[in-house]
Protein backbone atom coordinates (compact mmCIF):
# COMPACT_ATOMS: atom_id res chain seq x y z
CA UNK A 1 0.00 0.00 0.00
CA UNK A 2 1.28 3.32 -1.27
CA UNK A 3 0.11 6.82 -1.21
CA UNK A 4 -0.89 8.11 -4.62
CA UNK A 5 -3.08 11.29 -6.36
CA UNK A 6 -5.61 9.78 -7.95
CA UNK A 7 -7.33 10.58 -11.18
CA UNK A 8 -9.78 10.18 -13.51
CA UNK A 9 -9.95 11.43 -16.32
CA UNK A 10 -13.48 10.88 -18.95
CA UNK A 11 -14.95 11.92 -21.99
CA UNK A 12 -18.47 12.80 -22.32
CA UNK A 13 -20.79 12.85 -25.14
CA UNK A 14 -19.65 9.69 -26.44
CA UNK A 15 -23.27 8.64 -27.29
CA UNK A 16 -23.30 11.48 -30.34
CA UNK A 17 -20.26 10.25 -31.83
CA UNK A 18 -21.19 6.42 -32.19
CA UNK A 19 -25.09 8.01 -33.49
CA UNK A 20 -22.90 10.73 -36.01
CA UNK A 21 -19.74 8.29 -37.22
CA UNK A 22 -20.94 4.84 -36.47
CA UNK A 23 -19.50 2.20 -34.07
CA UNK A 24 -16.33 1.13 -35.73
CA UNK A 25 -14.96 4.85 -36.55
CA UNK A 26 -16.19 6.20 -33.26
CA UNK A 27 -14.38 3.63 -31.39
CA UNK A 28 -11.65 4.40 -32.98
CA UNK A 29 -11.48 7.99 -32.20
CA UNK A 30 -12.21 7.40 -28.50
CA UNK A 31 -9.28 5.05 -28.47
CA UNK A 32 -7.24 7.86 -29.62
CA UNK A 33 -8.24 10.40 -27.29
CA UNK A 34 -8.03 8.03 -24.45
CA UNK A 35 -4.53 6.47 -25.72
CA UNK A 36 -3.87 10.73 -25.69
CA UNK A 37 -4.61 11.22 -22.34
CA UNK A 38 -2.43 8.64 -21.16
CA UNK A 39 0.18 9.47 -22.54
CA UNK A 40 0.19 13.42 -21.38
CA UNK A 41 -0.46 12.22 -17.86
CA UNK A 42 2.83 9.47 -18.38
CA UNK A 43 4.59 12.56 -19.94
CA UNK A 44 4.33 14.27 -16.22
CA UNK A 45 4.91 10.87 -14.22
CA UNK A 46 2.22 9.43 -14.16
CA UNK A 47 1.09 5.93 -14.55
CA UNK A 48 -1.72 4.55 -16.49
CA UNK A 49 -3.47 1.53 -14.26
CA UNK A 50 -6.27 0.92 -17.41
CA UNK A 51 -8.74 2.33 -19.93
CA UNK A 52 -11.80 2.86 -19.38
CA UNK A 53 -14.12 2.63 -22.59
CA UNK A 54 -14.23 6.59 -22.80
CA UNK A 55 -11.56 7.14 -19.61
CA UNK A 56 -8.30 6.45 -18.27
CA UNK A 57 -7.40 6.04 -14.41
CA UNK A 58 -3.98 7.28 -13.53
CA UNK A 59 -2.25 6.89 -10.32
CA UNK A 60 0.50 10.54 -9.46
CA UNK A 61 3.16 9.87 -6.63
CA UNK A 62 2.66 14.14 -6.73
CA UNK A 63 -0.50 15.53 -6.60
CA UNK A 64 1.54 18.77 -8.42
CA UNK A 65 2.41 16.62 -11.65
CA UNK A 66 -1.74 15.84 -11.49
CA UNK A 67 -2.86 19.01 -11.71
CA UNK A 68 -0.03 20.20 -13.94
CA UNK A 69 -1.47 17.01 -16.62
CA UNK A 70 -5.11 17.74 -15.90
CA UNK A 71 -4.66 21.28 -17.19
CA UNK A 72 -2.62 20.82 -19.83
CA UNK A 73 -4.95 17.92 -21.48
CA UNK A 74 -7.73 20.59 -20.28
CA UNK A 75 -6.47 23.56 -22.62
CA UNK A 76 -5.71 21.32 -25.49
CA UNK A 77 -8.51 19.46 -25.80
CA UNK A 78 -10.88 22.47 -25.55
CA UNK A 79 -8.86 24.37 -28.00
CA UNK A 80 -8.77 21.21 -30.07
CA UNK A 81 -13.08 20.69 -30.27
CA UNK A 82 -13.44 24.30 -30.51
CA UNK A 83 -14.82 24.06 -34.00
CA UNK A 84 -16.03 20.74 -34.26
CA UNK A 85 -19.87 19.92 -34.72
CA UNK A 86 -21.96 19.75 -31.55
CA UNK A 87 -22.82 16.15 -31.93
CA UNK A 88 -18.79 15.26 -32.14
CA UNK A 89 -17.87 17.27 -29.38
CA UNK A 90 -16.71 15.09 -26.64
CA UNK A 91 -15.67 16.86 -23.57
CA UNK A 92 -13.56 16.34 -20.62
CA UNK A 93 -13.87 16.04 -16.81
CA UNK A 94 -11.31 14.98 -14.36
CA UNK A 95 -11.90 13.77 -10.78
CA UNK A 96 -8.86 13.80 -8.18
CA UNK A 97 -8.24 12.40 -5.03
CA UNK A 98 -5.36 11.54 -2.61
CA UNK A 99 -4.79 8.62 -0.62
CA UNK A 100 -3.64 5.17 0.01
CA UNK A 101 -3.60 2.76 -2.60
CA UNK A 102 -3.58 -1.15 -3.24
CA UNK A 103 -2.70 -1.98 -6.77
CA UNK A 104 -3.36 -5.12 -7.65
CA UNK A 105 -3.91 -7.51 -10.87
CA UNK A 106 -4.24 -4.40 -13.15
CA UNK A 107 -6.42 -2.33 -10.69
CA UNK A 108 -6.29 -0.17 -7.99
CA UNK A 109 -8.41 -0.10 -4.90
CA UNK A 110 -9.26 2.68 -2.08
CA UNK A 111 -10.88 5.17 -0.67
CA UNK A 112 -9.08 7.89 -2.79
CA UNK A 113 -9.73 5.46 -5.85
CA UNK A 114 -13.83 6.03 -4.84
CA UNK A 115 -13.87 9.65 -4.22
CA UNK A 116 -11.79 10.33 -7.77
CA UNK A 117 -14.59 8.21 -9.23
CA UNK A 118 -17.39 10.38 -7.81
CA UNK A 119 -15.24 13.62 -8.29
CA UNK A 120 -15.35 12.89 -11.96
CA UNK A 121 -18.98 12.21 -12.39
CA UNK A 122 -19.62 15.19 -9.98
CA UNK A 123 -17.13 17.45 -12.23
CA UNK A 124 -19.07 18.18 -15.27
CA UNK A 125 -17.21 19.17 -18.83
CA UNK A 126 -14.24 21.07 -19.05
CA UNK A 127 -14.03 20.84 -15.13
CA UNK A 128 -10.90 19.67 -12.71
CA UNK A 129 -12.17 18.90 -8.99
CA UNK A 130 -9.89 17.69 -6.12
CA UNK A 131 -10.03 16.94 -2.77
CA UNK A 132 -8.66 18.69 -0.23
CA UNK A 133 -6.09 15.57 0.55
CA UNK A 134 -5.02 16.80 -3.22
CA UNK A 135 -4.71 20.44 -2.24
CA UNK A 136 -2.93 19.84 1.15
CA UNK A 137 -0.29 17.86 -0.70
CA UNK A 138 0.59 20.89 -2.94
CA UNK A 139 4.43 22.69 -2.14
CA UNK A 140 4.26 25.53 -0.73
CA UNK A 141 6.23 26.48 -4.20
CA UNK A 142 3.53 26.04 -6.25
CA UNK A 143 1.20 28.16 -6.92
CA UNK A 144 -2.63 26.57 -7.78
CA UNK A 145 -5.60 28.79 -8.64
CA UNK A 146 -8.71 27.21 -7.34
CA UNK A 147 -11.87 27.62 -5.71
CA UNK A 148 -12.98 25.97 -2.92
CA UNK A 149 -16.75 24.68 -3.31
CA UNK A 150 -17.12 23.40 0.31
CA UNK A 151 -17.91 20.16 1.76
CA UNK A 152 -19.94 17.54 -0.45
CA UNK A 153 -21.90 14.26 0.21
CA UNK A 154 -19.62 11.49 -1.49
CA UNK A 155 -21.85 8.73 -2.41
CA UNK A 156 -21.00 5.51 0.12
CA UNK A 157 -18.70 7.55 2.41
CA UNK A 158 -20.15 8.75 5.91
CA UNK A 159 -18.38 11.94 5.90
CA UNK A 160 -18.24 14.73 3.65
CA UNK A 161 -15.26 15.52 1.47
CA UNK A 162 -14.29 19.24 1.26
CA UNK A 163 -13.60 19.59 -2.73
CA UNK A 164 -11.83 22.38 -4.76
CA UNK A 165 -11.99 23.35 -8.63
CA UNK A 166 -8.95 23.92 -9.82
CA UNK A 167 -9.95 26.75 -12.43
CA UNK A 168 -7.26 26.04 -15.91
CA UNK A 169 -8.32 28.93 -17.94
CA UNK A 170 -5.97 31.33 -18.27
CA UNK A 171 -8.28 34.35 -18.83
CA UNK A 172 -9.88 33.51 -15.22
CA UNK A 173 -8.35 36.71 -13.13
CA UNK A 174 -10.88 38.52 -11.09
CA UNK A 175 -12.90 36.06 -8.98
CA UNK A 176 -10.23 33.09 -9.17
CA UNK A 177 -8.14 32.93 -6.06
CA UNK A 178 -4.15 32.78 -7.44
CA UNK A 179 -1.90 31.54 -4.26
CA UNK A 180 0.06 29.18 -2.99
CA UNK A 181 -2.20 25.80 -2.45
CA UNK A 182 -1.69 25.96 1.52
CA UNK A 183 -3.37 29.48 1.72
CA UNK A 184 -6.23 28.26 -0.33
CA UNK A 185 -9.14 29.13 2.22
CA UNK A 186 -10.91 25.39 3.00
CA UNK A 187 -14.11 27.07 4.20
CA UNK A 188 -16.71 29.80 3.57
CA UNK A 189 -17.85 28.92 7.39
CA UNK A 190 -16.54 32.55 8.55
CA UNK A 191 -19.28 34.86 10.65
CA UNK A 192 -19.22 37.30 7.57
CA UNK A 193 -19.58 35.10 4.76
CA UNK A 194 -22.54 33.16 5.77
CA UNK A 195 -25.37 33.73 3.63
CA UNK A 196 -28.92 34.70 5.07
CA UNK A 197 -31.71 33.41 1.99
CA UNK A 198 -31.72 32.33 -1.64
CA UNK A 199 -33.36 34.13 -4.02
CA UNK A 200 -35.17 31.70 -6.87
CA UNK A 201 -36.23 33.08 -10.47
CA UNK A 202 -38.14 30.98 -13.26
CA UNK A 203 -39.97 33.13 -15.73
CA UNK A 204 -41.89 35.74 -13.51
CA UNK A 205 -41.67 33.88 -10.47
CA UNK A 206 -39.51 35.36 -7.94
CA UNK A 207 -39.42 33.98 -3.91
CA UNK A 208 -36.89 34.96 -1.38
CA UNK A 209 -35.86 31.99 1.56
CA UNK A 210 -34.38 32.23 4.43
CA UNK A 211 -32.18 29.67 5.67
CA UNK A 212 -34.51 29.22 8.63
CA UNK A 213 -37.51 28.29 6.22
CA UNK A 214 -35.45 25.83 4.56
CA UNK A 215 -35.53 22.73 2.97
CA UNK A 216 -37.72 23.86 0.00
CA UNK A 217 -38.83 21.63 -2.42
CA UNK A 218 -39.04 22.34 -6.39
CA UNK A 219 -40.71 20.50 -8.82
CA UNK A 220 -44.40 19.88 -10.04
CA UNK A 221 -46.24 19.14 -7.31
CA UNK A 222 -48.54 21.94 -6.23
CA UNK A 223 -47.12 21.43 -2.70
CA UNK A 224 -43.84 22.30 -3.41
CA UNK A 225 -42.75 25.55 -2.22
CA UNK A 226 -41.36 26.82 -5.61
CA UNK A 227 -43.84 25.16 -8.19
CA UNK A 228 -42.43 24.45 -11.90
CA UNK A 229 -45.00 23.20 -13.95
CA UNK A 230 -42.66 21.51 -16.87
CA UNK A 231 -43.58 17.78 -17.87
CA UNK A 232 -39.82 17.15 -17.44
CA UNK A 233 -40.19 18.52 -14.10
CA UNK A 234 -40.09 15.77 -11.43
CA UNK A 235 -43.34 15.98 -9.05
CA UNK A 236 -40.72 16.95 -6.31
CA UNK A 237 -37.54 17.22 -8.18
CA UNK A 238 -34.84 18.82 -6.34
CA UNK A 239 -34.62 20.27 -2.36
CA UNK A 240 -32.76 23.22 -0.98
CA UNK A 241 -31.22 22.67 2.76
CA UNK A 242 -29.15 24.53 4.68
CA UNK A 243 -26.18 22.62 6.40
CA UNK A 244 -23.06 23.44 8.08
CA UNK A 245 -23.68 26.66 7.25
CA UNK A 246 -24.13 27.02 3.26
CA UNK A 247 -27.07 26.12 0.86
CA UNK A 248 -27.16 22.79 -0.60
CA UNK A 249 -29.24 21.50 -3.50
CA UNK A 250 -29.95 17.93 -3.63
CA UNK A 251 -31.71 16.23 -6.82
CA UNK A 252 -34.17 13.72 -6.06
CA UNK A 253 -35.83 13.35 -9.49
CA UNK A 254 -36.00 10.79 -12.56
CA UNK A 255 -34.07 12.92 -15.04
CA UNK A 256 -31.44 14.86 -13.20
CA UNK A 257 -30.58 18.36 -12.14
CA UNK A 258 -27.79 20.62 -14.17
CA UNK A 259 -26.22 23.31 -12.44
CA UNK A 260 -24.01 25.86 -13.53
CA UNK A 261 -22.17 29.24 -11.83
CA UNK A 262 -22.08 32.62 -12.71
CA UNK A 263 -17.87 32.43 -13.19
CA UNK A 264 -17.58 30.68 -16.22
CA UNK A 265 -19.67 27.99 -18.62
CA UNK A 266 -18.60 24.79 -16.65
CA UNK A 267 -22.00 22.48 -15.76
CA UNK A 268 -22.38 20.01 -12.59
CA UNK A 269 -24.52 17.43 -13.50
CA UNK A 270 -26.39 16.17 -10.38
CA UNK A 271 -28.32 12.89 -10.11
CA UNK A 272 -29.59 12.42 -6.49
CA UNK A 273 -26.36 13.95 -5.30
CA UNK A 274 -25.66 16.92 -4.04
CA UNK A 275 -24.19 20.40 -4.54
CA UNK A 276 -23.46 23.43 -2.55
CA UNK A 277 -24.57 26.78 -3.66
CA UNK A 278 -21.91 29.54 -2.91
CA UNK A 279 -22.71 31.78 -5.87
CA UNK A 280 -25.11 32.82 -8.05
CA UNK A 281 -26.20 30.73 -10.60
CA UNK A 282 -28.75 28.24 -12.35
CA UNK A 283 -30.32 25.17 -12.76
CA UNK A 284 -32.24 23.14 -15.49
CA UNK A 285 -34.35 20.35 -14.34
CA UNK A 286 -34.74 17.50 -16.27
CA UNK A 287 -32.60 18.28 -19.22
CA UNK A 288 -29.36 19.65 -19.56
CA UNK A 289 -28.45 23.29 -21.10
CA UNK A 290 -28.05 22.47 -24.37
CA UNK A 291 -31.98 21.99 -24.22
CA UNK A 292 -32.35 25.45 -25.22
CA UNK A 293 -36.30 25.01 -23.83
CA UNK A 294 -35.40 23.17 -20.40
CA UNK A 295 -37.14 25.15 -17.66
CA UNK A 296 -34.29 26.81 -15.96
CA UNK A 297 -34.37 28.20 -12.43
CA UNK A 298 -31.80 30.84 -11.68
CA UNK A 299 -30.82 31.57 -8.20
CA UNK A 300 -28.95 34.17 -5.82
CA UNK A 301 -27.37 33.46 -2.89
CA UNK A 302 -27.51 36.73 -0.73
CA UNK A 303 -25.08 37.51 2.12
CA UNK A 304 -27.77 39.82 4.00
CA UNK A 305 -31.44 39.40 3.12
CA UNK A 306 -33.72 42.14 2.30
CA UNK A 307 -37.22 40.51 2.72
């Protein structure tokens, strides 16, 4: 047993290319962008434990040389499907975590091998998260620029995992956080910063809650406390609670819950997980964004209410 940074790294939208090119052509350029990936991450040290269909699991002895890979395959492979037709546009989300590991018969087993997992299918396109095991690890030397999204529920772990995005853009500047990794603030659980209600908006309905009138429910039912009458629209679809001090918003519905922040174009896809809300934002429920007709509900997280 050895301690490693673990990583995932997938492709999504995989089910447009096989419809657009056909199975035998579309495998073939998966197996090229995966057989890519590897060897980017192997370029920085890393070391390729197996293929996944449409991802690649990688094990770092540094979680620096992680992040370093996951950015770099980050900026080339968006620059790279810039221009390419929306059905061929495969995307890419990486999930990190750091921890003991077992390798064994071409596999790798452990706790940081789970939360990776989930931090991947938590990510969303074009999106890095880590753990904060990943961001303690970081030299002082090095200088990550990240955002910290607070703890989250990690699907068969008791406790929550505190998770960071490490933001790869180079034109993020003004709300992006560039310091050394151990100065990286780990929670938003100061007096000041705690927010009082959450403003919802979906065509011309507006409500205000406070945190002490949480959890409110969304979705069709006429029960619900923020009703969205949408056929895609769960009967109760998602819930708003307040926990340890932040807003989170949990989907509990058949299709899933997409959520997306006001800093950049980056979507969490949610399906009966959770997400905390720290800034402003929206959701679509039961379809993704690219549904230009979803219902979406945008929402405002407010320091000091004014209701």
């Amino acid at each position: 047993m050895a301690e490693f940074t673990v990583v995932f790294a997938d492709l999504t939208g995989s089910t447009g290319v096989f419809e657009k090119l056909g199975n035998v052509k579309a495998v073939q350029v998966i197996t090229s962008l995966t057989q890519w990936i590897g060897q980017v991450c192997e370029n920085h040290g890393g070391h390729v434990v197996k293929y996944l269909g449409d991802g690649v699991l990688i094990l770092f002895k540094e979680s620096q040389d992680a992040i370093v890979s996951a950015s770099e395959l980050q900026k080339i492979h968006y620059d790279r499907i810039r221009h390419s037709p929306l059905p061929l546009k495969m995307r890419l989300q990486v999930g990190m975590a750091r921890g003991d590991v077992v390798e064994q018969d071409g596999d790798c087993y452990g706790d940081a091998v789970n939360v990776a997992s989930r931090l991947s299918d938590l990510s969303g396109s074009e999106q890095i998260l880590v753990s904060e095991s990943v961001i303690r690890q970081l030299p002082d030397s090095f200088a990550v620029r990240s955002r910290c999204l607070g703890p989250m529920i990690i699907r068969g772990r008791t406790e929550t995992c505190t998770v960071h995005r490490v933001e790869w853009q180079d034109e993020m500047l003004s709300e992006v956080f560039t310091m050394p990794a151990r100065l990286m603030p780990t929670s938003f659980d100061e007096p000041n910063n705690r927010p009082a209600c959450i403003e919802l908006s979906w065509i011309d309905l507006k409500v205000k809650f406070t945190a002490a009138e949480l959890p409110v429910y969304l979705g069709r039912d006429i029960e619900a406390q923020f009703t969205i009458q949408d056929p895609r629209v769960s009967r109760r679809h998602a819930v708003i609670e307040w926990r340890t001090g932040k807003f989170y918003l949990k989907d509990i519905s058949s299709y899933g819950t997409w959520v997306r922040f006001s800093d950049g174009e980056s979507t969490i896809p949610l399906r009966r997980q959770d997400c905390v809300l720290l800034l402003d934002g929206e959701m679509a429920l039961g379809a993704s964004f690219e549904d230009f007709s979803v219902p979406t509900v945008a929402f405002r997280v407010k320091e000091v209410c004014d209701v």
